[in-house]
N, C-alpha and C. Protein backbone atom coordinates (compact mmCIF):
# COMPACT_ATOMS: atom_id res chain seq x y z
N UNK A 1 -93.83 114.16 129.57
CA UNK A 1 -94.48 113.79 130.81
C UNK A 1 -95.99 113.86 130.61
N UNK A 2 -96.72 112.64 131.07
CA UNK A 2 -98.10 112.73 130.70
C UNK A 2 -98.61 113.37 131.65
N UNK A 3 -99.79 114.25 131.36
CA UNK A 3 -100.60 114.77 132.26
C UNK A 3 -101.19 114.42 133.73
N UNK A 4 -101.47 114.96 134.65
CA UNK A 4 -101.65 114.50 135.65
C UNK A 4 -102.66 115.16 136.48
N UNK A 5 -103.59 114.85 137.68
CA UNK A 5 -104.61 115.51 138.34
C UNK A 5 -105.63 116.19 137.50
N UNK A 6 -105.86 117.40 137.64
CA UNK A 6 -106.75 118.20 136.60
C UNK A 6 -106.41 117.99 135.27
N UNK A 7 -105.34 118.00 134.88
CA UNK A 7 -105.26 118.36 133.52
C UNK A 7 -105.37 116.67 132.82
N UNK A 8 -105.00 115.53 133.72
CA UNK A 8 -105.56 113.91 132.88
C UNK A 8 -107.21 114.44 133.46
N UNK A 9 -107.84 114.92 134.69
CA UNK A 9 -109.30 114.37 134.09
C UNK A 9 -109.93 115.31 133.54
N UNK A 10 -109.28 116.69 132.73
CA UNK A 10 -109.96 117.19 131.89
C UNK A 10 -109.55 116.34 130.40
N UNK A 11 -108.29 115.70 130.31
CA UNK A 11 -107.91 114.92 129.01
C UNK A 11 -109.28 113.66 128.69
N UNK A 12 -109.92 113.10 130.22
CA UNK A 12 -110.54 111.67 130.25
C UNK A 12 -111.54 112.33 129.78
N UNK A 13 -112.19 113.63 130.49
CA UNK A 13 -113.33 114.00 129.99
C UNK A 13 -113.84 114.67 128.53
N UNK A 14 -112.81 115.27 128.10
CA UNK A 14 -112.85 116.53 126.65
C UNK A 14 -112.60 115.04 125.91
N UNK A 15 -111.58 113.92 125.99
CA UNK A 15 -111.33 112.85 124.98
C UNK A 15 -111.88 111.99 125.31
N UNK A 16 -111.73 111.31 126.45
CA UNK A 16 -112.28 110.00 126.82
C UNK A 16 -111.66 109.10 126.62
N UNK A 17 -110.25 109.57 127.19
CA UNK A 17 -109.00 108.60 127.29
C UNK A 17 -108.40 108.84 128.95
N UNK A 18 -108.20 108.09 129.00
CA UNK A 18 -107.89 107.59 130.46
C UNK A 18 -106.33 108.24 130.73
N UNK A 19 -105.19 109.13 130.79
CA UNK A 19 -103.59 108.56 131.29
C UNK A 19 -103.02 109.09 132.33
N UNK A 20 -101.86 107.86 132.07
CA UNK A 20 -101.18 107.53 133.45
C UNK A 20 -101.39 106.22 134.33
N UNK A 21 -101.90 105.73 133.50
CA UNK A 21 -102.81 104.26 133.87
C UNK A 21 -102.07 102.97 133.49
N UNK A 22 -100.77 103.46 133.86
CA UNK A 22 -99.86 101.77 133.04
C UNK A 22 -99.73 102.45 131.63
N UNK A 23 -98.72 101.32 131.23
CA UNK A 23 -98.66 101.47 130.14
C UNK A 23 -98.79 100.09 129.09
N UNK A 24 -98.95 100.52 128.15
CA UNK A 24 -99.72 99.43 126.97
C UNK A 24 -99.53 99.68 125.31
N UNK A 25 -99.28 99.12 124.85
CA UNK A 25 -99.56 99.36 122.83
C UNK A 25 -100.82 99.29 122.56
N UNK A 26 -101.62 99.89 123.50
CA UNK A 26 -103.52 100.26 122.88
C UNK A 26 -103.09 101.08 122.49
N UNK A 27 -102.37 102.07 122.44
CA UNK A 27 -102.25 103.55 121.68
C UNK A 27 -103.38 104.20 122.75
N UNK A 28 -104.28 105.02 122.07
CA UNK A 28 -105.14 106.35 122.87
C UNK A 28 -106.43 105.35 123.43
N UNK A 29 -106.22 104.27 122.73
CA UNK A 29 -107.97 103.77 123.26
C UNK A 29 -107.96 103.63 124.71
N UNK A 30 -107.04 102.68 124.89
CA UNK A 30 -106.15 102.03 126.48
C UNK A 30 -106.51 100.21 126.20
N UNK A 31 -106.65 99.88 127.11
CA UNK A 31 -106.78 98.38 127.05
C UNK A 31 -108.01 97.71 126.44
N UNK A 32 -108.22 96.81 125.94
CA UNK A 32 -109.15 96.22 125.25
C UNK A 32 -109.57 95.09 126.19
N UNK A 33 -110.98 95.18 126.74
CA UNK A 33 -111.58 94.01 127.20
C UNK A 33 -111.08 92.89 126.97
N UNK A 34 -111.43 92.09 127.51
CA UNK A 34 -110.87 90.36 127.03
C UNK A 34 -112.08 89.58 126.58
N UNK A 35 -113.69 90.20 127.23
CA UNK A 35 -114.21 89.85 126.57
C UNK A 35 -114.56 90.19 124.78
N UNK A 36 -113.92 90.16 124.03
CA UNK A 36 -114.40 90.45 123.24
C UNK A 36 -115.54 89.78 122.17
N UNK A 37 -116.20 88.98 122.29
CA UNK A 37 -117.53 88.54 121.80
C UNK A 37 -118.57 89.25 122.27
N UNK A 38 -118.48 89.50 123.67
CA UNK A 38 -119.44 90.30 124.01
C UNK A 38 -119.68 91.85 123.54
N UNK A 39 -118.89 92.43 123.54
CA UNK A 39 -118.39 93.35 122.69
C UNK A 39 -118.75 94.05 121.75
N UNK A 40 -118.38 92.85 120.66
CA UNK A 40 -118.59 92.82 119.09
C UNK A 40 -120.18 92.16 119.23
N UNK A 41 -120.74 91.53 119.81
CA UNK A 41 -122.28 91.74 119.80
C UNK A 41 -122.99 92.53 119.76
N UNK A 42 -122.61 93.97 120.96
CA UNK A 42 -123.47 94.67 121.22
C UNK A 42 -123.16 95.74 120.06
N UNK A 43 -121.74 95.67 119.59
CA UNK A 43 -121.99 96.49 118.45
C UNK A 43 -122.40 96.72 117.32
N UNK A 44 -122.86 94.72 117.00
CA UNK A 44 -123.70 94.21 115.95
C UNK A 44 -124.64 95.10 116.34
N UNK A 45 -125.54 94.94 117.12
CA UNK A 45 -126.61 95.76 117.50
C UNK A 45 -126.66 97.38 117.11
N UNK A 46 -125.93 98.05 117.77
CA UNK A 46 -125.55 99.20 117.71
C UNK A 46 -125.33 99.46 115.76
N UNK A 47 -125.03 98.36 115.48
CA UNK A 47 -124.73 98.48 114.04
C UNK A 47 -125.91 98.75 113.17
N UNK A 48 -126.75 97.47 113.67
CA UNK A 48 -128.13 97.40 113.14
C UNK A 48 -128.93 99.05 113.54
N UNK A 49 -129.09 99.65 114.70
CA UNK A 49 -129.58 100.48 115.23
C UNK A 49 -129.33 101.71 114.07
N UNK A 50 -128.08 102.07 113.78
CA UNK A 50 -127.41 102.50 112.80
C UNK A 50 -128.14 102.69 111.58
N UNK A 51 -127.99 101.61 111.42
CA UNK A 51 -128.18 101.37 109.60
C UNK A 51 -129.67 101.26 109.32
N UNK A 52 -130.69 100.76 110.32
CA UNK A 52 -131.67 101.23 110.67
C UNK A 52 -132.25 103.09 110.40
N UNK A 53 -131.30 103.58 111.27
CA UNK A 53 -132.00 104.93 111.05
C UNK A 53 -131.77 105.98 110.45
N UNK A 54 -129.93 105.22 109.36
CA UNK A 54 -129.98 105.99 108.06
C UNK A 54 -131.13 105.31 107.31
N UNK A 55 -131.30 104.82 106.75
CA UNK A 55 -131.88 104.14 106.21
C UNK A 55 -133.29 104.92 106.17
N UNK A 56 -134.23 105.27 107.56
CA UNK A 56 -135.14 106.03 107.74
C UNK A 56 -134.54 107.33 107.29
N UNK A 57 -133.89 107.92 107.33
CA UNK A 57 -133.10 108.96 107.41
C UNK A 57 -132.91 109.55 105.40
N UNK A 58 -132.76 108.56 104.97
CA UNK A 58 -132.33 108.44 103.36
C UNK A 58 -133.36 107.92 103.08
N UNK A 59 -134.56 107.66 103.51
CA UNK A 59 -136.08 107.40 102.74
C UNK A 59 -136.86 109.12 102.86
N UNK A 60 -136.66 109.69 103.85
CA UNK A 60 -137.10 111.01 104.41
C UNK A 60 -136.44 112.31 103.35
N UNK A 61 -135.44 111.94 103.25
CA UNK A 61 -134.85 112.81 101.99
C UNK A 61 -134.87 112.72 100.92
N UNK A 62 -135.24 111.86 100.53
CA UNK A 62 -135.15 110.86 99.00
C UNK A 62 -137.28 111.62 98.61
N UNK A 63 -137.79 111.48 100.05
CA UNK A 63 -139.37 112.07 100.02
C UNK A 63 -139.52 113.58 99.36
N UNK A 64 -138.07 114.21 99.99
CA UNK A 64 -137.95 115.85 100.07
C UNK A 64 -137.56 115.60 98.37
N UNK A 65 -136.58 114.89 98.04
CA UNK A 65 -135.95 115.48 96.43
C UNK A 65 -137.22 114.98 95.80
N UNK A 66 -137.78 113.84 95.95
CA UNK A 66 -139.03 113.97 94.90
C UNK A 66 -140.05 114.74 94.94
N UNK A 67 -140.63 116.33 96.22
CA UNK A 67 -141.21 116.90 95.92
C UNK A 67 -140.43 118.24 95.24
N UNK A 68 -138.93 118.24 95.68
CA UNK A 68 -138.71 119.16 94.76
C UNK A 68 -138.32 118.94 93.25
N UNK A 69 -138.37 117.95 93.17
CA UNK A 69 -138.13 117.79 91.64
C UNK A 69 -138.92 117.93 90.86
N UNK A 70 -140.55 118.04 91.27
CA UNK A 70 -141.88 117.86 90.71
C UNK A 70 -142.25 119.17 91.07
N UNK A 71 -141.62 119.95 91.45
CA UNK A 71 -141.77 121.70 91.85
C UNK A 71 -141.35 122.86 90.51
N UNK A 72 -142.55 123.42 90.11
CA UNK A 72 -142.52 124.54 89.01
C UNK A 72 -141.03 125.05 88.98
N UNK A 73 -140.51 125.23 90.73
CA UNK A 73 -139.59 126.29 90.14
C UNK A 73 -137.97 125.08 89.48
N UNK A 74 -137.61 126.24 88.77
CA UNK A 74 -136.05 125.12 88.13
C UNK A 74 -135.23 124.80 88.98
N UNK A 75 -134.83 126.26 89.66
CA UNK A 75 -133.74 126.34 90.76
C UNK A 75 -134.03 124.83 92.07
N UNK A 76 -135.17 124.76 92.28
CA UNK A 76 -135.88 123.50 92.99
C UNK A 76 -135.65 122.22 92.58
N UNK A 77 -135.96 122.38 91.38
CA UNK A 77 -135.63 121.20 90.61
C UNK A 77 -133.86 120.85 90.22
N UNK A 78 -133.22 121.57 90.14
CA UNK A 78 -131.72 121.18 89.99
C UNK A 78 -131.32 120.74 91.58
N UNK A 79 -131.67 121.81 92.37
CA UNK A 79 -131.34 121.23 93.89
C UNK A 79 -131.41 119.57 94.05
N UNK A 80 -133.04 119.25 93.77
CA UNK A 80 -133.18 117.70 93.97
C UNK A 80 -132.74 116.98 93.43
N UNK A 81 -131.83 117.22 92.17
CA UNK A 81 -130.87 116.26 91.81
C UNK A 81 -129.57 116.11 91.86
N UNK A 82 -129.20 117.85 92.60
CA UNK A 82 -127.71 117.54 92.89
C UNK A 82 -127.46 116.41 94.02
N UNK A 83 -126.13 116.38 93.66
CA UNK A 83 -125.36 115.70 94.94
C UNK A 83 -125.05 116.10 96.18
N UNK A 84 -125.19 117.39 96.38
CA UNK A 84 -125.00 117.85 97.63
C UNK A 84 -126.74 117.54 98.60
N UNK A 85 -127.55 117.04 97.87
CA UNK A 85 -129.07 116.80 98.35
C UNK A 85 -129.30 115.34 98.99
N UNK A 86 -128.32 114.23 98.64
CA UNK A 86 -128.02 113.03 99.02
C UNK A 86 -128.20 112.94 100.36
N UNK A 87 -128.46 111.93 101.09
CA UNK A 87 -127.92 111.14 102.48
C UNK A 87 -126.39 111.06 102.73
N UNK A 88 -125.71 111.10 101.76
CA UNK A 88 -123.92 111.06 101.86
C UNK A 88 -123.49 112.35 101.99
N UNK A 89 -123.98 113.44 101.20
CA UNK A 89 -123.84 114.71 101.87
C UNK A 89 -124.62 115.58 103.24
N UNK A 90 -125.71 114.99 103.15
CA UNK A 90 -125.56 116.08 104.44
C UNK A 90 -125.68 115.19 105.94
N UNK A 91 -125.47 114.20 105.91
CA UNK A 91 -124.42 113.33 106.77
C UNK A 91 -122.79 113.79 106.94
N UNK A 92 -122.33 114.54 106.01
CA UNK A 92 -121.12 114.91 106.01
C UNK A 92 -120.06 114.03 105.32
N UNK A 93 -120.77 112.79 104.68
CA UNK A 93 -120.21 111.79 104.03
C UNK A 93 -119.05 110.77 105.50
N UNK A 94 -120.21 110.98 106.64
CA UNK A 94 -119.79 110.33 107.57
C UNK A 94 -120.09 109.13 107.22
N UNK A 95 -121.57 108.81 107.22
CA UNK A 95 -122.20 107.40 106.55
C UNK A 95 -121.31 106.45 106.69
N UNK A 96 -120.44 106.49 105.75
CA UNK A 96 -120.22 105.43 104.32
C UNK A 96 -118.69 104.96 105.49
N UNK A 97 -118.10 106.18 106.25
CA UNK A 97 -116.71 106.18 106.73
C UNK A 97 -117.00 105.02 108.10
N UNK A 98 -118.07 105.74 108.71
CA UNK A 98 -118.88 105.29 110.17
C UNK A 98 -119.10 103.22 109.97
N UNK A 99 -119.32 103.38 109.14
CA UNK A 99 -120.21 102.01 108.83
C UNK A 99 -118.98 100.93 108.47
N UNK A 100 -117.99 101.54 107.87
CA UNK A 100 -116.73 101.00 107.32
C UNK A 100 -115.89 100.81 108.74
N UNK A 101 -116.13 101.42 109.48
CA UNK A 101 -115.07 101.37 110.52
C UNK A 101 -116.19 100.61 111.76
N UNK A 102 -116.75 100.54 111.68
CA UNK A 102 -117.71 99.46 112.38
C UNK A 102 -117.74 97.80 111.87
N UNK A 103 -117.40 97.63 110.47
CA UNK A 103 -117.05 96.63 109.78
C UNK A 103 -115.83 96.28 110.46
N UNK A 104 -114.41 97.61 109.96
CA UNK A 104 -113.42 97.00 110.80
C UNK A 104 -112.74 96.37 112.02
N UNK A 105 -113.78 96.79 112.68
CA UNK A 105 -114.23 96.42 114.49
C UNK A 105 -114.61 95.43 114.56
N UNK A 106 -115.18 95.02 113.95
CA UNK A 106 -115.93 93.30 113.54
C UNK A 106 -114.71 92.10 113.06
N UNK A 107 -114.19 92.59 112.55
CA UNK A 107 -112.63 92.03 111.83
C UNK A 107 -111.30 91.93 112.61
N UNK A 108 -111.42 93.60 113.03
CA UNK A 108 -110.07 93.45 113.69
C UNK A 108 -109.32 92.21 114.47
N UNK A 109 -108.06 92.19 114.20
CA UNK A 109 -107.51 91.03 115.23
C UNK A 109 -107.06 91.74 116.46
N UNK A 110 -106.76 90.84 117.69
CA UNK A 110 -106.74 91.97 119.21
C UNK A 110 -105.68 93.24 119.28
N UNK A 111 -104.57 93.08 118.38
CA UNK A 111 -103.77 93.64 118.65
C UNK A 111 -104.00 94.70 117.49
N UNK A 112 -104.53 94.74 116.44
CA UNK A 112 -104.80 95.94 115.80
C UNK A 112 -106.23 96.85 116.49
N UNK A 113 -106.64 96.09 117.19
CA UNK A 113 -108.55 96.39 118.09
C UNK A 113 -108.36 98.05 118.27
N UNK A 114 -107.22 98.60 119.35
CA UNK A 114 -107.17 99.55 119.84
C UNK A 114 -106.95 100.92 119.08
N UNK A 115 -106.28 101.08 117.57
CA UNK A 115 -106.12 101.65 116.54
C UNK A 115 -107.40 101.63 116.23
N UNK A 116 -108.12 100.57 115.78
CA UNK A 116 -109.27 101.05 115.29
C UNK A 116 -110.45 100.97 115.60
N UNK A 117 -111.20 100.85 117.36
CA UNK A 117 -111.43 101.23 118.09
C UNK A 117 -111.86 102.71 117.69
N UNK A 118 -110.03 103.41 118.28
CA UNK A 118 -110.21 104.95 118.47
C UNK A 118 -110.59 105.59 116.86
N UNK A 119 -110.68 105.03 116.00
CA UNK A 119 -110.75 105.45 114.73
C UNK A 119 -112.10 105.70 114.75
N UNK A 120 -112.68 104.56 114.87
CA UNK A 120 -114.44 104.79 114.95
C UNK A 120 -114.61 105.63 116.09
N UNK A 121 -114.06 105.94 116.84
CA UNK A 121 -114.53 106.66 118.07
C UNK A 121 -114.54 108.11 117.58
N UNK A 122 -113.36 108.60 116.78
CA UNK A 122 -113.60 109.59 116.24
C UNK A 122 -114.17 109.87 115.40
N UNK A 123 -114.54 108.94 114.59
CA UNK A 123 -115.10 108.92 113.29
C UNK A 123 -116.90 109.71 113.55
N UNK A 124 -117.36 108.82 114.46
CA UNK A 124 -118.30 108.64 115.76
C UNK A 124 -119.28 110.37 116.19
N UNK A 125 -117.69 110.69 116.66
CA UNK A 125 -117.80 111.90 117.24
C UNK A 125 -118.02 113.06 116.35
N UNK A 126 -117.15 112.75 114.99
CA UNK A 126 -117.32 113.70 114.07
C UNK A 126 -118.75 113.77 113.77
N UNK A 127 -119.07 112.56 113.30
CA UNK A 127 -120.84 112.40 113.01
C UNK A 127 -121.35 113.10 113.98
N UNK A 128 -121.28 112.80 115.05
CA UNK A 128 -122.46 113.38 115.89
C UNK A 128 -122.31 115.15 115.97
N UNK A 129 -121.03 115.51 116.08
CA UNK A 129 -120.71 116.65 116.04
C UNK A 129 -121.28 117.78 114.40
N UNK A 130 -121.15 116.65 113.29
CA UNK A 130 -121.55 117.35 112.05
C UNK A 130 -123.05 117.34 112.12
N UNK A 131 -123.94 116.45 112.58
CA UNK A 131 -125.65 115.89 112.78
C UNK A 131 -126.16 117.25 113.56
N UNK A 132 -125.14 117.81 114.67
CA UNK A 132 -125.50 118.69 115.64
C UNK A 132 -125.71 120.01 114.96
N UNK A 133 -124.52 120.00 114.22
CA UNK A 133 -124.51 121.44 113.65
C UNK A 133 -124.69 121.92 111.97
N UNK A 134 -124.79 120.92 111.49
CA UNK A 134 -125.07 121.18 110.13
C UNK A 134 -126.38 121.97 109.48
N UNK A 135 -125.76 122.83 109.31
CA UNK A 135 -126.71 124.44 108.46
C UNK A 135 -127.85 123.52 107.27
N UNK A 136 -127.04 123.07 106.50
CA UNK A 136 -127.88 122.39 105.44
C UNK A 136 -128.88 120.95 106.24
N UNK A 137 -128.38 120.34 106.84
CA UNK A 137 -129.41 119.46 107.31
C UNK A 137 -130.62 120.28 107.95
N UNK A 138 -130.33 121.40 108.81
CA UNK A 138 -131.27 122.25 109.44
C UNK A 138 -132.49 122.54 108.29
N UNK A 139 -131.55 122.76 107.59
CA UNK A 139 -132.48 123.74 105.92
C UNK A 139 -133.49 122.61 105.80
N UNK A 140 -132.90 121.84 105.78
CA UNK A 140 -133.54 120.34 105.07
C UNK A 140 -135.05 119.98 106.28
N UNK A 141 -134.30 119.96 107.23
CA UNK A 141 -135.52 119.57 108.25
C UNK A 141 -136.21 120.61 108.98
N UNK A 142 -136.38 121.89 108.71
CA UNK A 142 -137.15 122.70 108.52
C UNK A 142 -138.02 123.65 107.27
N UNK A 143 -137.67 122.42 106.32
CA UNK A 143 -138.25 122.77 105.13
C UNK A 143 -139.38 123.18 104.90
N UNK A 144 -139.78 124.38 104.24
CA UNK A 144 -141.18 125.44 104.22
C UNK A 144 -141.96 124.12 103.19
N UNK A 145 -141.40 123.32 102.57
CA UNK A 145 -142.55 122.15 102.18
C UNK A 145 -143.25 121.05 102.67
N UNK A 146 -143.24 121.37 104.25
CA UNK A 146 -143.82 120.45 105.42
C UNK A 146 -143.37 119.03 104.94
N UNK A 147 -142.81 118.89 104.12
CA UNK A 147 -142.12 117.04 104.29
C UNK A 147 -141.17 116.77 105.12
N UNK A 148 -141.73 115.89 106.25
CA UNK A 148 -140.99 115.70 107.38
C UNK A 148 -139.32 114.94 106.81
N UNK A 149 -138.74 115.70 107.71
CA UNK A 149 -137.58 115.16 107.54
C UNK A 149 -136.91 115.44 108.90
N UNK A 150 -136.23 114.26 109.58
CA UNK A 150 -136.14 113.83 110.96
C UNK A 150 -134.73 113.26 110.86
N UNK A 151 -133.78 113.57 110.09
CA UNK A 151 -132.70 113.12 110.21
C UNK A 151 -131.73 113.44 111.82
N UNK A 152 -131.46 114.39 112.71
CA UNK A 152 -131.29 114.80 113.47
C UNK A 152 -132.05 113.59 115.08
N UNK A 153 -133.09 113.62 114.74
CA UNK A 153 -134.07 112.88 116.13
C UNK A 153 -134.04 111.23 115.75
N UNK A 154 -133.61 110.93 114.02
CA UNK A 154 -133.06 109.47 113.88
C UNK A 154 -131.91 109.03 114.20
N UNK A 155 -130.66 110.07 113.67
CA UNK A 155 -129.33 109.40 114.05
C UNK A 155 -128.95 109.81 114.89
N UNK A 156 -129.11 110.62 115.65
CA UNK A 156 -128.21 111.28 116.93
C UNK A 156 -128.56 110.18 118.01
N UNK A 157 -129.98 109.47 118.32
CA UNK A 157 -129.31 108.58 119.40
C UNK A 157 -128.52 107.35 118.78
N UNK A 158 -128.51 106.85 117.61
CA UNK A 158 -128.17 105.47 116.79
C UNK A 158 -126.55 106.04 117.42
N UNK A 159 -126.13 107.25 117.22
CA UNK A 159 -124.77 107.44 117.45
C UNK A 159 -123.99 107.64 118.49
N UNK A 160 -125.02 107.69 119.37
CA UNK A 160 -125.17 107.77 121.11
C UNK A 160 -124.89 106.18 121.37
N UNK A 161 -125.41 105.36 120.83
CA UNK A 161 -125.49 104.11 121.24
C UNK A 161 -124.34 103.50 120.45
N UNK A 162 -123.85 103.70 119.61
CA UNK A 162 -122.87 103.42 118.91
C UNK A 162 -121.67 103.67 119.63
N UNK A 163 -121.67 105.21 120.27
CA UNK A 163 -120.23 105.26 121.21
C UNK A 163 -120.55 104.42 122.51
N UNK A 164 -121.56 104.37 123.30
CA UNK A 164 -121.57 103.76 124.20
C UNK A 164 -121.39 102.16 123.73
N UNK A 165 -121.55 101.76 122.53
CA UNK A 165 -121.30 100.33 122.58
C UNK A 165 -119.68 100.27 122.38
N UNK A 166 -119.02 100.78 121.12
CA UNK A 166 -117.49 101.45 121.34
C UNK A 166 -117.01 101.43 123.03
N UNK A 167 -117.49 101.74 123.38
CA UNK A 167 -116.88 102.22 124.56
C UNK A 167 -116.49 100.82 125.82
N UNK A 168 -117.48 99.99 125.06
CA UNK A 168 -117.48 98.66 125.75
C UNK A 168 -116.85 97.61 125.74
N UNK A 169 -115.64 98.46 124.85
CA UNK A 169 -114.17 97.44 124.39
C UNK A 169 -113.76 97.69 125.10
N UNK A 170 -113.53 98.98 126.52
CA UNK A 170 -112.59 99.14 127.21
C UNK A 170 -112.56 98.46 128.36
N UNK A 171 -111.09 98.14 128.81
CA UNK A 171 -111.44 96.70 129.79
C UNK A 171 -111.96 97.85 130.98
């Protein structure tokens, strides 16, 4: 039995799924607009917005490993070339997942839309949720070597706008 009164609009609110609302093969998303050109426009956008401010985001860090790589100490210098120092790591290796499933949104045919929809939606959420709390990005953008690094104040709205464009599949 699906939820009902309090407990669907704490489900709409904590998930941001609607039930009890008819029923449908959207799975968790619910129904898919009919416009969909309009849609898939704004998420072109939202896409661009995106890739835009990794992009700023992975020039800002890429700034940080080349002053530590050029830094006396060793321990400094191995940091800036590991892999855990990347844009793919302390993104959470959301990046690469986020961007892929924004592709698939672009592709999808109507009846697969709602599967992967909610995929990016979570995908989405994870990002924003890892951007919020990540220890090592903190490290990174409060770095005692004053090289700005703004990853946090670049992608957190790109990903704001990303769910709100997501969100604009729903009829």
């Amino acid at each position: 039995m699906p939820p009902s009164g309090p407990q669907s609009e704490w489900v709409r609110q904590v998930l941001g799924v609607a039930v009890g609302q008819g029923t449908n093969n959207a799975g968790s998303f619910g129904p898919v607009t009919a416009d969909l050109t309009t849609a898939r426009n704004g998420l072109a956008g939202a896409r661009e917005t995106m890739t835009s401010a990794l992009s700023k985001a992975d020039l800002q860090i890429r700034k940080l490993q080349a002053v530590l790589a050029v830094h006396p100490d060793t321990q400094l210098k191995e940091i800036a070339g590991s892999p855990d120092m990347g844009i793919n790591a302390l993104t959470g290796n959301f990046r690469v997942r986020v961007l892929a499933a924004l592709r698939d949104i672009e592709v999808a045919p109507p009846e697969k839309l709602p599967a992967v929809l909610q995929r990016a939606r979570t995908l989405v959420a994870g990002f924003s949720e890892h951007i919020r709390t990540s220890d090592r990005l903190e490290a990174c953008e409060q770095n005692w070597l004053q090289v700005p690094v703004k990853v946090r104040e670049l992608v957190s709205p790109a990903l704001a706008e990303l769910s709100r464009s997501i969100d604009k599949f729903a009829a």
